[in-house]
N, C-alpha and C. Protein backbone atom coordinates (compact mmCIF):
# COMPACT_ATOMS: atom_id res chain seq x y z
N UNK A 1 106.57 83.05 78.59
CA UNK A 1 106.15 83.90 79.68
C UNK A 1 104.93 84.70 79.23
N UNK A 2 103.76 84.95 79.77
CA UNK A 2 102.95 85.18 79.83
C UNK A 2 102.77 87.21 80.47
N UNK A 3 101.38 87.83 79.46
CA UNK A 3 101.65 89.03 79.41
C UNK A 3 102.11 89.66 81.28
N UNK A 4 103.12 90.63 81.37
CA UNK A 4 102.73 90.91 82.10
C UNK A 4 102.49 92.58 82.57
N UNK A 5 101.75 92.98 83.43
CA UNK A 5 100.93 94.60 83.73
C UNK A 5 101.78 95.04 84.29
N UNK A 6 102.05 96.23 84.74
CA UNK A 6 102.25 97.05 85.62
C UNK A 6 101.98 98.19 85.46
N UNK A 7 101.26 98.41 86.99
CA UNK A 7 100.37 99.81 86.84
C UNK A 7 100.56 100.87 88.09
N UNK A 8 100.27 102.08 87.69
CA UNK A 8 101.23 102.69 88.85
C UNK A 8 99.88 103.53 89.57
N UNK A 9 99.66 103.47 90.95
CA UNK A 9 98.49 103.49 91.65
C UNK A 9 98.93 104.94 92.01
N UNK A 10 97.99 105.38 92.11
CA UNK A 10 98.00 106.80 92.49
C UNK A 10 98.56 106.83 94.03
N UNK A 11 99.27 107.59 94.46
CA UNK A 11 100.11 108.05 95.34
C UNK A 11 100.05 106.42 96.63
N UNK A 12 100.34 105.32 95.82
CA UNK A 12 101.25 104.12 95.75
C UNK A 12 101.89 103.37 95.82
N UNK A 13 101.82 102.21 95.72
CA UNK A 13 102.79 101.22 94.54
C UNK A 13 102.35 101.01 93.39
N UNK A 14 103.62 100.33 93.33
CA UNK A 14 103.71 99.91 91.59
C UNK A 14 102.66 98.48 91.62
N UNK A 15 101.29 98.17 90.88
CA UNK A 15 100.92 96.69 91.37
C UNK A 15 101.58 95.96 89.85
N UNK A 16 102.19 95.05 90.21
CA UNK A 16 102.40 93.77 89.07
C UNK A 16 101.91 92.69 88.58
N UNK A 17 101.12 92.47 88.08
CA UNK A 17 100.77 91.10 87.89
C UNK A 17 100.93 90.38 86.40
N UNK A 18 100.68 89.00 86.65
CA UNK A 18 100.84 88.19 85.43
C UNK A 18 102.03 87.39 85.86
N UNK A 19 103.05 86.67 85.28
CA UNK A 19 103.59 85.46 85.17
C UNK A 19 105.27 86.27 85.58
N UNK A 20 105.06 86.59 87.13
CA UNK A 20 106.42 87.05 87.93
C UNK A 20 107.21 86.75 87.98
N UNK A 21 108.49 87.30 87.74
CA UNK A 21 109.84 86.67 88.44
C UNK A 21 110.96 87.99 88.87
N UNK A 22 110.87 87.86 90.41
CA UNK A 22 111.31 88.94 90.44
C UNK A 22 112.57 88.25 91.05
N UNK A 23 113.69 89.12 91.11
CA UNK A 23 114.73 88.37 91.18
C UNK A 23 116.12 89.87 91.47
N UNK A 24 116.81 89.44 92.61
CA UNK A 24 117.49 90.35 93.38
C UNK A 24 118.62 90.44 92.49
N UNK A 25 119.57 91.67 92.86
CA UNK A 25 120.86 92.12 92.17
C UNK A 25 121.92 90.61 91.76
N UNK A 26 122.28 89.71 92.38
CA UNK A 26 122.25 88.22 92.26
C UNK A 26 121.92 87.22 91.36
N UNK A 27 120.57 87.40 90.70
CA UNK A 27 119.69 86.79 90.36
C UNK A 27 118.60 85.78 91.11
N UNK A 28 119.16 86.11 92.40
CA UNK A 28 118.21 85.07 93.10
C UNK A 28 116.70 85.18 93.02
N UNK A 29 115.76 84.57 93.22
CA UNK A 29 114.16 84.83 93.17
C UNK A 29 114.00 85.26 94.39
N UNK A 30 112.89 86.03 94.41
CA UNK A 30 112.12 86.31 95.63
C UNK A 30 111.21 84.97 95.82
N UNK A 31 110.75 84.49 96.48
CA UNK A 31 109.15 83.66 97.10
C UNK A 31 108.39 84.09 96.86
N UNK A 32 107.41 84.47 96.19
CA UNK A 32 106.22 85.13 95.91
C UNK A 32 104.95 84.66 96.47
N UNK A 33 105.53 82.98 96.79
CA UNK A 33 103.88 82.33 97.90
C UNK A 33 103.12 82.01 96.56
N UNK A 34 103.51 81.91 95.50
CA UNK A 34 102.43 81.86 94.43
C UNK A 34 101.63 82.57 94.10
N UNK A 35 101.67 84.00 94.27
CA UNK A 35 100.89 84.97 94.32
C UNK A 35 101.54 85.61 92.58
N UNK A 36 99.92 86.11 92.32
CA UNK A 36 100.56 86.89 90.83
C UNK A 36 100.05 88.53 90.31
N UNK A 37 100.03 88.34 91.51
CA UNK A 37 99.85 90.10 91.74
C UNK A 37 100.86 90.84 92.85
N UNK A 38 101.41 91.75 92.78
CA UNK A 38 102.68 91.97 93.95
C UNK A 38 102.70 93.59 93.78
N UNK A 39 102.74 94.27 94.90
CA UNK A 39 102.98 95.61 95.20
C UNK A 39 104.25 95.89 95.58
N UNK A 40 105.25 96.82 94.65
CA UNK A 40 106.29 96.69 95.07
C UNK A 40 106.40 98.28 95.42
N UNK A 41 106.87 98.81 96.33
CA UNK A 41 107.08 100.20 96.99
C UNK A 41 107.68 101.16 95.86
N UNK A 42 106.86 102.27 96.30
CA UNK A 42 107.22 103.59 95.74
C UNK A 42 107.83 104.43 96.12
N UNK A 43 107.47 104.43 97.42
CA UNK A 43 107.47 105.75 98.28
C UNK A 43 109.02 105.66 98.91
N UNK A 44 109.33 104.59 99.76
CA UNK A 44 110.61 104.43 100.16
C UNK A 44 110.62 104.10 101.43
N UNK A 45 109.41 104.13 101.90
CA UNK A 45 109.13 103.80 103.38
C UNK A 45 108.59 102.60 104.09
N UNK A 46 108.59 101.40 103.22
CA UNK A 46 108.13 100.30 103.52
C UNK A 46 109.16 99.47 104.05
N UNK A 47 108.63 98.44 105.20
CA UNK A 47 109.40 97.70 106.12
C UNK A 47 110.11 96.61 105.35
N UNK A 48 109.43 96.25 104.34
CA UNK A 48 109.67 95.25 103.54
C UNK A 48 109.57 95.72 102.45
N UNK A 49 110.76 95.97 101.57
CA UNK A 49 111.23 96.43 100.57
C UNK A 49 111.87 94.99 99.59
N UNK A 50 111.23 94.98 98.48
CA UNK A 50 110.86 96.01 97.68
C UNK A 50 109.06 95.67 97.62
N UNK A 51 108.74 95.33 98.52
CA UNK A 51 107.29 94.72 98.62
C UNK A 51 107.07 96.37 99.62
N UNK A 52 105.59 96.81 98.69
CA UNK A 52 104.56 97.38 99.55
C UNK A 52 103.98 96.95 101.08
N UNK A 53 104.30 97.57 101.94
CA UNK A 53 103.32 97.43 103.18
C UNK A 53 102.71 98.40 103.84
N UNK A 54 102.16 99.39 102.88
CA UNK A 54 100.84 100.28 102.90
C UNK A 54 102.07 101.65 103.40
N UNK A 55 103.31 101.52 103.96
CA UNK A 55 103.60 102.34 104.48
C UNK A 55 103.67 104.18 103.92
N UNK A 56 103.21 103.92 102.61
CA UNK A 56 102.95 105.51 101.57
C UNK A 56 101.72 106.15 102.64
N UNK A 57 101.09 105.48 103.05
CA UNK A 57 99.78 106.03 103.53
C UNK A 57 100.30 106.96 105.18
N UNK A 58 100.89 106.32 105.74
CA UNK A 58 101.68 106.92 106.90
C UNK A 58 102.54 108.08 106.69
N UNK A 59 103.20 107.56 105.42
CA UNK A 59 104.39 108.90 104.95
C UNK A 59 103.87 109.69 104.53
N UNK A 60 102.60 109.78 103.89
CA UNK A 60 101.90 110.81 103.03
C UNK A 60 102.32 110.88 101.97
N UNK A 61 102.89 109.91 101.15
CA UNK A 61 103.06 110.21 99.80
C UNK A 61 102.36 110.39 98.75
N UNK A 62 102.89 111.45 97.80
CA UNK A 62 102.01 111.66 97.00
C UNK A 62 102.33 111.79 95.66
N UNK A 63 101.96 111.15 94.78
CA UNK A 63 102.69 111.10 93.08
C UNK A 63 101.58 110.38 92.33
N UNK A 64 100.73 111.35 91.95
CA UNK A 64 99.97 110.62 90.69
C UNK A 64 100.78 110.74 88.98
N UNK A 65 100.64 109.58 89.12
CA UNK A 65 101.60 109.96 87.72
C UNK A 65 100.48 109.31 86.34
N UNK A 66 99.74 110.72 85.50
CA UNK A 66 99.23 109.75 84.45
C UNK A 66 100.44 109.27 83.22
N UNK A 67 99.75 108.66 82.41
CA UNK A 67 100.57 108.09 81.15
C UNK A 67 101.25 109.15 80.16
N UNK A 68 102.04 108.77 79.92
CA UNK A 68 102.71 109.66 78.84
C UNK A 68 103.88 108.94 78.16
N UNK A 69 104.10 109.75 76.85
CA UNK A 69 105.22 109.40 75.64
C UNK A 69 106.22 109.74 76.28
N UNK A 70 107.42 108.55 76.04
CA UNK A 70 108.68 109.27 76.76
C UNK A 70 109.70 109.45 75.48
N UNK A 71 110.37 110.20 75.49
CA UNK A 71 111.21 110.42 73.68
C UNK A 71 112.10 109.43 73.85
N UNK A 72 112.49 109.11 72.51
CA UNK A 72 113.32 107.93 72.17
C UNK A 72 114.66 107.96 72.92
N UNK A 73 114.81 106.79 73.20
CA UNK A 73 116.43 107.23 73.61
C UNK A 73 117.68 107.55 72.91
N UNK A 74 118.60 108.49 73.54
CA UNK A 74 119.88 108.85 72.72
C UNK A 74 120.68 107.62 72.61
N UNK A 75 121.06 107.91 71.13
CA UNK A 75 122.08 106.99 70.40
C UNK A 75 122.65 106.85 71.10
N UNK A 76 123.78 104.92 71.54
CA UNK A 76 124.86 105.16 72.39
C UNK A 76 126.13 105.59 70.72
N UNK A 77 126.86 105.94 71.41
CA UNK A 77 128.23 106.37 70.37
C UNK A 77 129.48 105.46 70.38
């Protein structure tokens, strides 16, 4: 499998690209159409979930999120 991005667009989706497989609670695949770039929703308001359909722009959402260190995770016990 081949690298893949994800980048988080300022007040957004998430865009994905590179060598996809997205795949429901199931494991089933989504169809992707052969596409290797995919916007998957942020906001919560899209018709088609978990796919972007611009609907952040209507809701007014807003979350720029830059990069940052996240601390290690706690030991399980």
């Amino acid at each position: 499998m081949s690298d893949v991005k994800i980048q988080v667009k300022p007040n957004g989706p998430l865009l994905v690209s590179g060598d996809i497989s997205l795949v429901d609670i199931a494991g089933k695949a989504f169809g992707l159409g052969g596409r290797t770039t995919i916007g998957l929703c942020r906001c919560g308001h899209s018709g088609n979930k978990p796919f972007c359909d611009g609907a952040h722009n209507r809701a007014g959402f807003q979350s720029d999120t830059p990069a940052r260190d996240l601390p290690p995770p706690v030991p399980k016990v």
